[in-house]
Protein backbone atom coordinates (compact mmCIF):
# COMPACT_ATOMS: atom_id res chain seq x y z
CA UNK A 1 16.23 0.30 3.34
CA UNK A 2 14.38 3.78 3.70
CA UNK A 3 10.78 3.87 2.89
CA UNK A 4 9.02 7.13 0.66
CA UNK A 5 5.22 7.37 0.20
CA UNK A 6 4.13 9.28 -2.97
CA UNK A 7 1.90 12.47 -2.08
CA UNK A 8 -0.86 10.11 -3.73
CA UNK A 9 -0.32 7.04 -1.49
CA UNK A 10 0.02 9.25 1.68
CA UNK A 11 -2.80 10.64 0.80
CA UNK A 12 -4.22 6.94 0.36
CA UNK A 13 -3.11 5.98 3.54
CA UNK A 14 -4.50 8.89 5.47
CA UNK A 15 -8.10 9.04 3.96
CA UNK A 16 -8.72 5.14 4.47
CA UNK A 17 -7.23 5.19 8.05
CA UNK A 18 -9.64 8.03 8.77
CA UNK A 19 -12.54 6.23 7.08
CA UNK A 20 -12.14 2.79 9.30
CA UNK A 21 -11.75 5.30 12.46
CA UNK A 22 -15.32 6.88 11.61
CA UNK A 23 -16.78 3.27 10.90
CA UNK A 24 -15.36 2.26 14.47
CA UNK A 25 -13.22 3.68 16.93
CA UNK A 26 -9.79 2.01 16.70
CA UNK A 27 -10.45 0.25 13.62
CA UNK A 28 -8.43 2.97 11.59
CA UNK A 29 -5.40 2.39 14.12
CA UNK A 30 -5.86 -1.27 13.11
CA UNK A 31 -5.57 -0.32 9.28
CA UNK A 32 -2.05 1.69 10.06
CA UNK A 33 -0.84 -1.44 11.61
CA UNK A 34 -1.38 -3.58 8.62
CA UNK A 35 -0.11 -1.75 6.50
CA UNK A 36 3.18 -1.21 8.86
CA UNK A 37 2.71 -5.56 9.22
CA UNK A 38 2.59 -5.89 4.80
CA UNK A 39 5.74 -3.11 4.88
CA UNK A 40 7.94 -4.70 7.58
CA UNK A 41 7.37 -7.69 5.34
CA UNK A 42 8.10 -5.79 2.23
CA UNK A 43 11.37 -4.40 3.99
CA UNK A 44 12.55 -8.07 4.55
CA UNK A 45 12.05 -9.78 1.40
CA UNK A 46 10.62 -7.00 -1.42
CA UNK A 47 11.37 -9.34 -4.07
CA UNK A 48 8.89 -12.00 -3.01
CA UNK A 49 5.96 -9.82 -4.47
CA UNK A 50 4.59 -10.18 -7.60
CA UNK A 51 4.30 -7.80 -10.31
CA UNK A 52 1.77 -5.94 -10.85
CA UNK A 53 0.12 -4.73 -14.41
CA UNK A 54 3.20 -6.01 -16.22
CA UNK A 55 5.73 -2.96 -14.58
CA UNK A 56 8.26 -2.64 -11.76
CA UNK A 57 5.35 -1.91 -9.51
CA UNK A 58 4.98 -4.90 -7.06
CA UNK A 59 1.51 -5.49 -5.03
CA UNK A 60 1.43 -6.64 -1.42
CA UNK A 61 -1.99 -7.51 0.31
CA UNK A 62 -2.93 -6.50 3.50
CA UNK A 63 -4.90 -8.64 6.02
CA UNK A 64 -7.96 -8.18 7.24
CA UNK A 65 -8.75 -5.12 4.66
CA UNK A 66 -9.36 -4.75 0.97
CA UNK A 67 -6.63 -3.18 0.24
CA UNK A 68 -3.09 -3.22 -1.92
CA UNK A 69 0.26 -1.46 -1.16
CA UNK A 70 1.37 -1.36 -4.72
CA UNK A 71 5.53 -0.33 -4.36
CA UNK A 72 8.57 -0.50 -6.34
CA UNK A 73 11.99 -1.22 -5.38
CA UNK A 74 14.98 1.17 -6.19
CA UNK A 75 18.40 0.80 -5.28
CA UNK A 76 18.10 1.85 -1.48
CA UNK A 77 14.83 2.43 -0.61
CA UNK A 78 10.95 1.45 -1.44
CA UNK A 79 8.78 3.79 -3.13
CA UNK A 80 5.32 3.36 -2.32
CA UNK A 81 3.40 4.18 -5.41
CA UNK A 82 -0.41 3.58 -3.70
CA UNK A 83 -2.78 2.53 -0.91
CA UNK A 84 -5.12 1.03 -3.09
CA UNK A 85 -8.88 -0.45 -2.14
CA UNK A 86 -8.65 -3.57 -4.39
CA UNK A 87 -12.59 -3.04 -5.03
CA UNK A 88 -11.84 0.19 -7.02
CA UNK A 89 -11.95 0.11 -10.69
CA UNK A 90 -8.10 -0.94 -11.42
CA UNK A 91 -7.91 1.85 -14.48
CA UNK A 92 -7.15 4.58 -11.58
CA UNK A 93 -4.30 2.52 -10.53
CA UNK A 94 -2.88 1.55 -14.55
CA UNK A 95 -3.00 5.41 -15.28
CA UNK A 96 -0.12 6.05 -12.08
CA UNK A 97 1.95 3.29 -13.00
């Protein structure tokens, strides 16, 4: 299966990476590999997610940071919808799903 970020969870991905880097040196490097840890496992078994907000958006939690990879599943390939910090008010994430 081929993986595609949205522009918004690129976008995500990128500004909380950089944010853990500033916080600590290496810690953002850390974030990119949980995230590649939650979609590896994603890959593998997509279906063992739950559902999310009552859609075909499915929610995978990464370890070690507060944060979401919210994805659906098409025929061939993941779309991931957002790199979400679970602390955020969960309207911003309703409105893209």
């Amino acid at each position: 299966m081929k993986v595609r970020y949205s522009e918004e969870a690129a976008s995500e991905l990128e500004a909380a990476a950089h944010w853990y880097e500033e916080s600590r040196p290496g810690l953002g490097s850390e974030f990119v590999l949980s995230i590649e840890a939650a979609l590896a496992s994603i890959l593998r078994t997509p279906q063992l997610y739950a559902q999310a907000h009552r859609s075909d958006v499915r929610r995978a939690l990464i370890k070690r940071f507060p944060y979401g990879l919210f994805f659906r599943v098409k025929d061939d390939w993941i779309e991931i919808v957002s790199v979400f910090h679970l602390r955020r008010n969960p309207k911003a994430l309703k409105q893209r799903l």
